[in-house]
C-alpha atoms as a PDB file:
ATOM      1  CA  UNK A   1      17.709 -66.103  31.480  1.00  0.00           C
ATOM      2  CA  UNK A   2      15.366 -64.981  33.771  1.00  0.00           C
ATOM      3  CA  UNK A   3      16.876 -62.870  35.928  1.00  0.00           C
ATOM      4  CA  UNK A   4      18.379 -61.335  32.337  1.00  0.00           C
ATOM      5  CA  UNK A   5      15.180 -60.333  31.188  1.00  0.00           C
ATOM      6  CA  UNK A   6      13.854 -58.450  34.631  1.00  0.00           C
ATOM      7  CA  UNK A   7      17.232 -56.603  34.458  1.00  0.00           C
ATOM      8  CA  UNK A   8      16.562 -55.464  30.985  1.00  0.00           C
ATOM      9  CA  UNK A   9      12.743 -54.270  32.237  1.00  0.00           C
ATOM     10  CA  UNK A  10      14.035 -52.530  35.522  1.00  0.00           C
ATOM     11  CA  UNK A  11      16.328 -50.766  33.012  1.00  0.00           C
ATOM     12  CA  UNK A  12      13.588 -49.693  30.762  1.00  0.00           C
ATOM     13  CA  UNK A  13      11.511 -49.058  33.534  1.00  0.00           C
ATOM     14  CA  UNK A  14      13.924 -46.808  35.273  1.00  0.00           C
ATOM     15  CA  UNK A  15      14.591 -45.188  32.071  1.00  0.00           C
ATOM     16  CA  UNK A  16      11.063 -43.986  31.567  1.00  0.00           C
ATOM     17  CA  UNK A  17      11.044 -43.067  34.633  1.00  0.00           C
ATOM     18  CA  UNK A  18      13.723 -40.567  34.623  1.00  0.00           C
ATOM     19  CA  UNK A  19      12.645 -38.808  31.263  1.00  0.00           C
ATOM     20  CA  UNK A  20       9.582 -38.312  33.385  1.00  0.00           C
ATOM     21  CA  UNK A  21      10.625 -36.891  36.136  1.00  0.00           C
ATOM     22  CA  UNK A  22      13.184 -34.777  33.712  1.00  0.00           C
ATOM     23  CA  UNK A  23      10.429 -33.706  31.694  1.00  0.00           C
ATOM     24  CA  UNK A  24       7.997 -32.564  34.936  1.00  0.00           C
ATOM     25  CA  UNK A  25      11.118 -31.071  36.532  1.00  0.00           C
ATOM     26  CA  UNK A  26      11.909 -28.749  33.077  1.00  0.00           C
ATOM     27  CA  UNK A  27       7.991 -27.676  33.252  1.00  0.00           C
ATOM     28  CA  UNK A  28       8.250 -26.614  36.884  1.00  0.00           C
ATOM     29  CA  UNK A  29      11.622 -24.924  36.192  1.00  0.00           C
ATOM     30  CA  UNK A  30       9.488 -22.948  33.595  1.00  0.00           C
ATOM     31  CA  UNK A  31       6.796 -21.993  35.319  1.00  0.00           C
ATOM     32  CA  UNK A  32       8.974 -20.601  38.741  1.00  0.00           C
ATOM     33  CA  UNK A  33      11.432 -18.763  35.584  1.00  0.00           C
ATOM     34  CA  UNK A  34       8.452 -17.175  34.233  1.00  0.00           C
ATOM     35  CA  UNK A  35       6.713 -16.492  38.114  1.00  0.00           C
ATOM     36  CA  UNK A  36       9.927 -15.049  39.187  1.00  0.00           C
ATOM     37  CA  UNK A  37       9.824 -12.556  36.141  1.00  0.00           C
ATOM     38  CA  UNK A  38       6.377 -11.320  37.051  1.00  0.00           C
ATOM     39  CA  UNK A  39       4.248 -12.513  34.323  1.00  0.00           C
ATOM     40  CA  UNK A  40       1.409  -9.949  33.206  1.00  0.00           C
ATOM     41  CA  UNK A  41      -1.235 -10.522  30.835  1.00  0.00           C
ATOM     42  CA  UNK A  42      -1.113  -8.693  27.402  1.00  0.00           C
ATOM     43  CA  UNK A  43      -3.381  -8.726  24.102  1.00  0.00           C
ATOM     44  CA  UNK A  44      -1.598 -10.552  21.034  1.00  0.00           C
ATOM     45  CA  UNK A  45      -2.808 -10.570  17.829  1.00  0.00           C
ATOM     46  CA  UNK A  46      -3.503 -14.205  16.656  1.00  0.00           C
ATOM     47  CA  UNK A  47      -5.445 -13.481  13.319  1.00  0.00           C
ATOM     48  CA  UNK A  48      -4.369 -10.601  10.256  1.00  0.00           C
ATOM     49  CA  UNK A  49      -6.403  -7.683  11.060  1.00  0.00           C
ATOM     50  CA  UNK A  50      -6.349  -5.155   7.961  1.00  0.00           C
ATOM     51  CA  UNK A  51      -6.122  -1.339   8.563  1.00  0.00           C
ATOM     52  CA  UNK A  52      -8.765   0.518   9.350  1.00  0.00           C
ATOM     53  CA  UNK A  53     -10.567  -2.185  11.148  1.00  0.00           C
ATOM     54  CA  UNK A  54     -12.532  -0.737  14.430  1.00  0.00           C
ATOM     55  CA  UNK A  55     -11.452  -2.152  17.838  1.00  0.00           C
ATOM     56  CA  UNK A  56     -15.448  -3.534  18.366  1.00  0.00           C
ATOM     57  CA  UNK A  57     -14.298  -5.635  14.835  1.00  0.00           C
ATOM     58  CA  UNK A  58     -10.942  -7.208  15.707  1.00  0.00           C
ATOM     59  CA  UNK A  59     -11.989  -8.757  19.446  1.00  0.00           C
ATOM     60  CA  UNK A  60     -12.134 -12.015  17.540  1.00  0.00           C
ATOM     61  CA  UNK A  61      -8.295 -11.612  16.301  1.00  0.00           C
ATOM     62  CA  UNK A  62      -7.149 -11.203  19.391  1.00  0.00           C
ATOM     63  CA  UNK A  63      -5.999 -13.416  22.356  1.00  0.00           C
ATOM     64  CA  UNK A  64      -4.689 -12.822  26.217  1.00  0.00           C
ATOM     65  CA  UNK A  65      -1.320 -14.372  26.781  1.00  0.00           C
ATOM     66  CA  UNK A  66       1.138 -14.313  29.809  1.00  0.00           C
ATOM     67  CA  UNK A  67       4.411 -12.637  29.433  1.00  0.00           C
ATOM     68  CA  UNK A  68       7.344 -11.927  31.602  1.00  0.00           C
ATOM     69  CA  UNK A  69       7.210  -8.019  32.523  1.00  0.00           C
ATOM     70  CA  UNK A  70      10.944  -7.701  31.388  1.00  0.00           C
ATOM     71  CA  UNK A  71       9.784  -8.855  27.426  1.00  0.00           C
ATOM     72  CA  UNK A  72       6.681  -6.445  27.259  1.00  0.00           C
ATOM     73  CA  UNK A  73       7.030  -2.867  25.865  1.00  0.00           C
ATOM     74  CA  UNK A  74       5.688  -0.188  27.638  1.00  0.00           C
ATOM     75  CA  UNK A  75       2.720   0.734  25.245  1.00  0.00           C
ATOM     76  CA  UNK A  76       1.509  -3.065  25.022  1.00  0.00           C
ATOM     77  CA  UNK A  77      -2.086  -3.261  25.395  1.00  0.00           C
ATOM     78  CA  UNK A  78      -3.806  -5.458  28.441  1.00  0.00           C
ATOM     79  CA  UNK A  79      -7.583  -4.819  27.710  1.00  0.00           C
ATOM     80  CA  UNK A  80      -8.899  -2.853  24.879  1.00  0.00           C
ATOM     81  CA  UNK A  81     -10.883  -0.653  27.612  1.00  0.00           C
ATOM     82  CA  UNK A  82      -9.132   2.199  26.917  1.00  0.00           C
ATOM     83  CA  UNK A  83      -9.005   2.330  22.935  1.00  0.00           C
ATOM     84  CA  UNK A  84     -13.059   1.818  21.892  1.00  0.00           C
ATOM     85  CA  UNK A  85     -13.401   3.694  19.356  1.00  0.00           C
ATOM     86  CA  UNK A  86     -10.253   3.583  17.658  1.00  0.00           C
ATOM     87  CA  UNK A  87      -9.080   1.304  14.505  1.00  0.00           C
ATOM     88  CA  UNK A  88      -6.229  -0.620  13.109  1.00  0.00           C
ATOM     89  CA  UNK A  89      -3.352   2.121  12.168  1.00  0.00           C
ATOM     90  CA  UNK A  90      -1.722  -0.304   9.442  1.00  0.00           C
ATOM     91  CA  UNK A  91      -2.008  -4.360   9.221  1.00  0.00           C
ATOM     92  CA  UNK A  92      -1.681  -6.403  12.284  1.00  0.00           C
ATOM     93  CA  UNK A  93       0.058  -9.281  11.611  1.00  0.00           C
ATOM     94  CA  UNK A  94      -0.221 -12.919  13.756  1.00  0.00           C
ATOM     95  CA  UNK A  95       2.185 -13.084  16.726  1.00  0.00           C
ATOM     96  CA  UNK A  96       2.643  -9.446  17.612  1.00  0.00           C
ATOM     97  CA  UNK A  97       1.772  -7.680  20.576  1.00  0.00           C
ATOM     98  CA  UNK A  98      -0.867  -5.135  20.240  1.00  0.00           C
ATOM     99  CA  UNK A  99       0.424  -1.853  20.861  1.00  0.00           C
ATOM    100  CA  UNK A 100      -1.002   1.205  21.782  1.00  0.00           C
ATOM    101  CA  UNK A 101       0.854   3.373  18.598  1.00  0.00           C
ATOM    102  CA  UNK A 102      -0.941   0.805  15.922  1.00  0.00           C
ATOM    103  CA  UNK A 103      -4.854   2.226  16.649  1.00  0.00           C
ATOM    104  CA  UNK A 104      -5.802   5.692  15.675  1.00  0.00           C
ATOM    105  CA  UNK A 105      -8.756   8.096  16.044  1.00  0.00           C
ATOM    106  CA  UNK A 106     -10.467   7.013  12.669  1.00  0.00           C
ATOM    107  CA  UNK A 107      -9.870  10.424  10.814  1.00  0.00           C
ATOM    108  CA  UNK A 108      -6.320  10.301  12.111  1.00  0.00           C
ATOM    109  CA  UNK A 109      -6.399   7.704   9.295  1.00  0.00           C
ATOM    110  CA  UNK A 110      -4.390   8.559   6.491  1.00  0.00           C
ATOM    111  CA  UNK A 111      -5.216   6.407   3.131  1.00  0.00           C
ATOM    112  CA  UNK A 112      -2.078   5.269   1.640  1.00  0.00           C
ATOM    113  CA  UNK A 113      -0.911   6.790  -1.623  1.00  0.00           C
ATOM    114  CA  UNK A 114      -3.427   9.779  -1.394  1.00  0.00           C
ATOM    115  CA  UNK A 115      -3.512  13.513  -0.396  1.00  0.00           C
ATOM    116  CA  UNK A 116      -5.562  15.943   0.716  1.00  0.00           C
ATOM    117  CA  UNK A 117      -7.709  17.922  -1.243  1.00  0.00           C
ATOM    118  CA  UNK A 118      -7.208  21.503  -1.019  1.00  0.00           C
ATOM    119  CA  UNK A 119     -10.595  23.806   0.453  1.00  0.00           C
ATOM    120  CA  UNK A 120     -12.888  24.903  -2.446  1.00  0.00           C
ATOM    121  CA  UNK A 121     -11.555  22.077  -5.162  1.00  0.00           C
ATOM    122  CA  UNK A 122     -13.525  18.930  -5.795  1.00  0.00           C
ATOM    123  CA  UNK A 123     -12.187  15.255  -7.603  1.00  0.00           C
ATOM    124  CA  UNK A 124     -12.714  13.881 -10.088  1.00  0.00           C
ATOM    125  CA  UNK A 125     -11.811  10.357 -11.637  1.00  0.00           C
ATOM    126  CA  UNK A 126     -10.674   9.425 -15.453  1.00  0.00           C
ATOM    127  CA  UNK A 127      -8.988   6.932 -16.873  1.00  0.00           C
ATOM    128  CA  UNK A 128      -5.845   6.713 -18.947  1.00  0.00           C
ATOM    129  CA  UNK A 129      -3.550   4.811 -21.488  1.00  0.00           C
ATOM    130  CA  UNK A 130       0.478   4.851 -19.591  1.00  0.00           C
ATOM    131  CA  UNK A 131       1.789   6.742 -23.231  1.00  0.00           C
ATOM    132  CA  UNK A 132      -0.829   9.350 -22.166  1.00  0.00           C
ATOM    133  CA  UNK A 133       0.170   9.845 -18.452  1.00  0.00           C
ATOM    134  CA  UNK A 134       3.743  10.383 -18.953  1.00  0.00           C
ATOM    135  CA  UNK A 135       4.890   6.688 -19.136  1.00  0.00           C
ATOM    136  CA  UNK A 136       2.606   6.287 -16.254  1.00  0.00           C
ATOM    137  CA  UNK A 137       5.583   7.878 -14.276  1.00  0.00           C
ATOM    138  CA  UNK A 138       3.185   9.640 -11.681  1.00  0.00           C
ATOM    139  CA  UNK A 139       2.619  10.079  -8.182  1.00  0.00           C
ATOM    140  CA  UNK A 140       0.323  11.309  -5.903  1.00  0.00           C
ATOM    141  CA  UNK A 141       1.116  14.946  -4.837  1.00  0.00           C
ATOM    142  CA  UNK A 142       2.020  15.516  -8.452  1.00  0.00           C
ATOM    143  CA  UNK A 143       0.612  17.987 -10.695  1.00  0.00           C
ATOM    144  CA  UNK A 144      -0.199  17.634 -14.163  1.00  0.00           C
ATOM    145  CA  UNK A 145      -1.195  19.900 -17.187  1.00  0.00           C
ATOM    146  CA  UNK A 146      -4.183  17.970 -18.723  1.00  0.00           C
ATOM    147  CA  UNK A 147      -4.682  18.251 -23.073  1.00  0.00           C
ATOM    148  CA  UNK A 148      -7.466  17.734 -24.780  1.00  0.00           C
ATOM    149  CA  UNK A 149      -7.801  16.725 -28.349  1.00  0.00           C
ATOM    150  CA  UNK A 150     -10.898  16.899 -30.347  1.00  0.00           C
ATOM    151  CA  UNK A 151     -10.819  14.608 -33.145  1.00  0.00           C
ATOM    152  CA  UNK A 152     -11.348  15.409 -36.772  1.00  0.00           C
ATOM    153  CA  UNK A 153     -14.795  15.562 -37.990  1.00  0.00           C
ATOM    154  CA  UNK A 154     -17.111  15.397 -40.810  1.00  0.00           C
ATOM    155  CA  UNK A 155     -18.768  18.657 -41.162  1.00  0.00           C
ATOM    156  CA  UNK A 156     -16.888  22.020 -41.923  1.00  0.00           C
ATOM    157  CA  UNK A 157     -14.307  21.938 -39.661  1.00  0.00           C
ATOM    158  CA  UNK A 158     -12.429  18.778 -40.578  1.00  0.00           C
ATOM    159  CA  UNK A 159      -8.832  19.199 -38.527  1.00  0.00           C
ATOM    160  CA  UNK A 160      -8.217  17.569 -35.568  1.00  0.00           C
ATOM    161  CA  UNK A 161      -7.725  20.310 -32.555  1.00  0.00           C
ATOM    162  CA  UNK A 162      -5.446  19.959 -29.172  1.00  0.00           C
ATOM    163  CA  UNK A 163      -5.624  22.176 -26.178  1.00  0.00           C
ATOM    164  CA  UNK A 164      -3.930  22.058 -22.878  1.00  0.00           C
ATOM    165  CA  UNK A 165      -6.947  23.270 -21.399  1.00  0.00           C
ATOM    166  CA  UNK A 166      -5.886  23.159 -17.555  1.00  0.00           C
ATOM    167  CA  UNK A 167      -2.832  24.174 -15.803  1.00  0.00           C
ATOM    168  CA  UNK A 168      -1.210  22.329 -12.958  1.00  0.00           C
ATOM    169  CA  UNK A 169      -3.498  20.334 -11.538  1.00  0.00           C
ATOM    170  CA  UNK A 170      -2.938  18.169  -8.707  1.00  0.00           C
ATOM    171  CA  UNK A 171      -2.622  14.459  -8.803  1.00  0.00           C
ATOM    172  CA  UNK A 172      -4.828  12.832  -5.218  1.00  0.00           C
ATOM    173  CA  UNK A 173      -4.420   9.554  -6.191  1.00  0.00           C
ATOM    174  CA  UNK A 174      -3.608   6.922  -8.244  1.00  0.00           C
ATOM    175  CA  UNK A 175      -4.847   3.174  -9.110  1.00  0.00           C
ATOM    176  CA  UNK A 176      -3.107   0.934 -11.406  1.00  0.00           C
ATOM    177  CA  UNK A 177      -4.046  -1.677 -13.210  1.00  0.00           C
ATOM    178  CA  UNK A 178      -2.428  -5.608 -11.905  1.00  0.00           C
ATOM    179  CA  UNK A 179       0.632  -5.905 -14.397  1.00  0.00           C
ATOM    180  CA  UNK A 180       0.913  -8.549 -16.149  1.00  0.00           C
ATOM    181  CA  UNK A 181       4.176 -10.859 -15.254  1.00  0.00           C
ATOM    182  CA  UNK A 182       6.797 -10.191 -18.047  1.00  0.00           C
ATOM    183  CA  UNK A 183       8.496 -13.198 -20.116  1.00  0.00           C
ATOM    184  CA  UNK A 184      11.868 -13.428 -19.261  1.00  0.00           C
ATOM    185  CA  UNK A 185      14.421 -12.503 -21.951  1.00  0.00           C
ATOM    186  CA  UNK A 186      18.036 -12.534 -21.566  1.00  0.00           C
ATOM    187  CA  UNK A 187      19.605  -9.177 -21.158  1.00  0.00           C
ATOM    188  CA  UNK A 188      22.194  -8.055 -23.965  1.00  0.00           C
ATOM    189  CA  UNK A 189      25.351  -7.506 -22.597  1.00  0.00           C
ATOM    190  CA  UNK A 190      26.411  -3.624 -22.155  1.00  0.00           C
ATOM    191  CA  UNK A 191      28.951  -2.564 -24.540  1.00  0.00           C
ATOM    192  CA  UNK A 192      32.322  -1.309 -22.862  1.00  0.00           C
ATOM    193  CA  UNK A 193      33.108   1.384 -20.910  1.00  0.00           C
ATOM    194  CA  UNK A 194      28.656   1.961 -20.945  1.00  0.00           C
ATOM    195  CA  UNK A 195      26.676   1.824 -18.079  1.00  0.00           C
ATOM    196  CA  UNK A 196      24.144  -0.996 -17.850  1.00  0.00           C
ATOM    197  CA  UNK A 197      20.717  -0.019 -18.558  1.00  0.00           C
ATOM    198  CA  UNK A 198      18.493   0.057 -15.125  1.00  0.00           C
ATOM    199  CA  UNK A 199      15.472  -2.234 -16.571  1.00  0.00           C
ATOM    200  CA  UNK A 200      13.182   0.442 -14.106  1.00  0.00           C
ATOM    201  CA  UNK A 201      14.205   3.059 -17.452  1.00  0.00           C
ATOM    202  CA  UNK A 202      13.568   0.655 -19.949  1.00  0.00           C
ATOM    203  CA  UNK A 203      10.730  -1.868 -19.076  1.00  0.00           C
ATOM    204  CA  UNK A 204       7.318  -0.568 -21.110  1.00  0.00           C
ATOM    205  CA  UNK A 205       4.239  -0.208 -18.746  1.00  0.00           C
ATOM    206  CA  UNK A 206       1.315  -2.408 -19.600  1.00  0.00           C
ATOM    207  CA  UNK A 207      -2.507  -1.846 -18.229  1.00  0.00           C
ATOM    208  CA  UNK A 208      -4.310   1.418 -17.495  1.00  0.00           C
ATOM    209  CA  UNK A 209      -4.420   4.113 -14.867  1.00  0.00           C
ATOM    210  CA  UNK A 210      -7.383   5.267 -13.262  1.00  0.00           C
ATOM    211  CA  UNK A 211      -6.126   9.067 -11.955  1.00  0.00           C
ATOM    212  CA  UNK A 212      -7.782  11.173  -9.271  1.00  0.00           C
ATOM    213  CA  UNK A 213      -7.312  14.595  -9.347  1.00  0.00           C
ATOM    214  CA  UNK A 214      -8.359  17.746  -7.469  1.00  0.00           C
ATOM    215  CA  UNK A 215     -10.031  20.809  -9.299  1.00  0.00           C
ATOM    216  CA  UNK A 216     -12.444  23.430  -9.631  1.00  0.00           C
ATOM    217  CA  UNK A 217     -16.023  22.875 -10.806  1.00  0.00           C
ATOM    218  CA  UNK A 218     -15.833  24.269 -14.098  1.00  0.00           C
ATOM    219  CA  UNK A 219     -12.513  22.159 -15.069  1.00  0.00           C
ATOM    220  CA  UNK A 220     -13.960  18.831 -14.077  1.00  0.00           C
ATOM    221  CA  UNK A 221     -16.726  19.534 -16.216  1.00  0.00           C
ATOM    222  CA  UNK A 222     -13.724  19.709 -19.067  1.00  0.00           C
ATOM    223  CA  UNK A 223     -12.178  16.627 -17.760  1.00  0.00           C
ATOM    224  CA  UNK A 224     -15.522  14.992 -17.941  1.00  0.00           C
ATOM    225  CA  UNK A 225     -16.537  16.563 -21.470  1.00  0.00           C
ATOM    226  CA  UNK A 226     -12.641  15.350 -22.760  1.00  0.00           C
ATOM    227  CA  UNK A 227     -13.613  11.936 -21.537  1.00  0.00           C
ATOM    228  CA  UNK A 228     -16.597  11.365 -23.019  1.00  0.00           C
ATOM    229  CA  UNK A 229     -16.334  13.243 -26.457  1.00  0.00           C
ATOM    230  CA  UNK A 230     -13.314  13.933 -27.306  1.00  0.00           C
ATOM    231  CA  UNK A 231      -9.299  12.304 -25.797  1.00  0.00           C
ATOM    232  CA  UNK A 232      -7.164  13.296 -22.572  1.00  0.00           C
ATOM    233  CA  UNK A 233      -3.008  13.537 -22.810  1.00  0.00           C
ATOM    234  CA  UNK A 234      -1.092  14.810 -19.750  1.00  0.00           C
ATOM    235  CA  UNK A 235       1.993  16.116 -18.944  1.00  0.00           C
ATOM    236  CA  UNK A 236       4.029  16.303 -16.084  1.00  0.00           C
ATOM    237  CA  UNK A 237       3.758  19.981 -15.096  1.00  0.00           C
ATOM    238  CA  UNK A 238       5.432  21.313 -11.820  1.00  0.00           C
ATOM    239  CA  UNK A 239       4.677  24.629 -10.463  1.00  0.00           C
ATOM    240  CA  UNK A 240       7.531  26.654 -11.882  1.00  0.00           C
ATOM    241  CA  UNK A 241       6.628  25.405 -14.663  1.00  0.00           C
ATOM    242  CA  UNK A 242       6.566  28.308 -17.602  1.00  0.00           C
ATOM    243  CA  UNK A 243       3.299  28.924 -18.406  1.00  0.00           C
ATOM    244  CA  UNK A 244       2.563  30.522 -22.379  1.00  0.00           C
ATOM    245  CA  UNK A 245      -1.034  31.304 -21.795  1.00  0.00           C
ATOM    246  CA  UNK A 246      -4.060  29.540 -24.329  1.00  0.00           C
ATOM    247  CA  UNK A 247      -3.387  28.089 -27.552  1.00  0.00           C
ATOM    248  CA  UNK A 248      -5.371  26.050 -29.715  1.00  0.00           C
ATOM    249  CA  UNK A 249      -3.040  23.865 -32.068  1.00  0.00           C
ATOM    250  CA  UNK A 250      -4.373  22.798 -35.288  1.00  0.00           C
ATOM    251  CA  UNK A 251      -2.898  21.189 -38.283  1.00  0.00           C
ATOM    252  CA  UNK A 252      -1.907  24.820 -39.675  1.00  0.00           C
ATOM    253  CA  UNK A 253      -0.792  25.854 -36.923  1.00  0.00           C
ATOM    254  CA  UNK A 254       1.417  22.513 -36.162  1.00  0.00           C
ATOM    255  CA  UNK A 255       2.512  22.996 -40.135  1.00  0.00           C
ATOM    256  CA  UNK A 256       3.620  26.688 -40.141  1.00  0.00           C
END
């Protein structure tokens, strides 16, 4: 019974033994795999850094870590020695190597969803209802002619009046509003032999839109004016558009 039971121990023992010395010999495999592919030491980022963030700032999000030569691209950053002064290029996620592409010069920094504001023009901000922005169906780059509609009053002139007081003016940028997640509703069946309906054409826009645009001093002071006093419509106006010079439009004159 005995000698049963220090069989069954040597058998354990040997058995630990050997995942040991499996386990050690696996690790030193590793490290002479990894030697004999020259390992070199590159920066990886090991927290999100967001764009724009300076080089000085994003030390913290970053860590040294050995990799063979043969697995590091070319532009992969060792020190940040040679990029002070730069920032993020877009959003560094965790795990990837830092690359010399993804930092900039800081006014090599484009905002996303912007453009640049032609010499002489200034921008101004107002904010809009989607019915009054065509369906909210702009983008930056656009242009738009911008209406403005004084409201009926109490004294002698009583009608309401509409102008589309500025030609073609171009859209810099645009914010929406978060939209609101839609209820789902079952989708009627198309009839035969019509195409479905893309929901992209059909779904109604919810929330406002705050629109930056680039003009003249003397037309943001109308933008302005039309925001405070009186209302703002746009259209969607492209430069061929056909231009039929000033026009007030009235009730007689919408009547004729």
């Amino acid at each position: 019974m005995k000698s049963r039971l220090l069989a069954g121990s040597a058998a354990a023992l040997l058995a630990v033994v050997g995942v040991i010395l499996v386990f050690s010999y696996a690790q030193a495999a590793d490290q002479r795999a990894v030697q004999n592919l020259t390992p070199v030491d590159v920066l990886i980022v090991k927290a999100a850094v967001p764009a724009g963030t300076p080089v000085e700032a994003m030390m913290a999000s970053l860590a040294t870590q050995q990799l063979p030569e043969s697995a590091v691209p070319k532009t992969a950053l060792h020190s940040l020695g040679d990029v002070t002064g730069k920032v993020a290029a877009v959003d560094l996620v965790p795990g990837e190597t830092l690359l010399a592409e993804r930092l900039v010069a800081p006014d090599e920094l484009k905002t996303p969803g912007s453009v640049e504001v032609p010499a002489g023009l200034q921008e101004v901000s107002f904010q809009v209802e989607p019915q009054r922005v065509v369906g909210g169906r702009l983008a930056p780059g656009d242009h738009i002619g911008v209406f403005i509609s004084q409201v009926a009053g109490k004294d002698e002139d009583k009608s309401g009046k509409t102008k589309l007081v500025i030609h073609k003016v171009l859209v810099t940028a645009i914010q929406r509003a978060p939209q609101a997640a839609a209820s789902a509703q079952p989708t009627p069946a198309p009839s035969q032999g019509a195409p479905a309906a893309d929901p992209q054409d059909t779904t109604l826009p919810n929330g406002s839109l705050l629109l930056t645009v680039a003009v003249s001093d003397a037309d943001a002071a109308k933008i302005v004016f039309g925001n405070e006093f009186a209302k703002i419509w746009l259209s969607k106006e492209p430069l061929n558009a056909k231009v039929s010079g000033p026009r007030i439009i009235d009730g007689n004159e919408v009547f004729k």
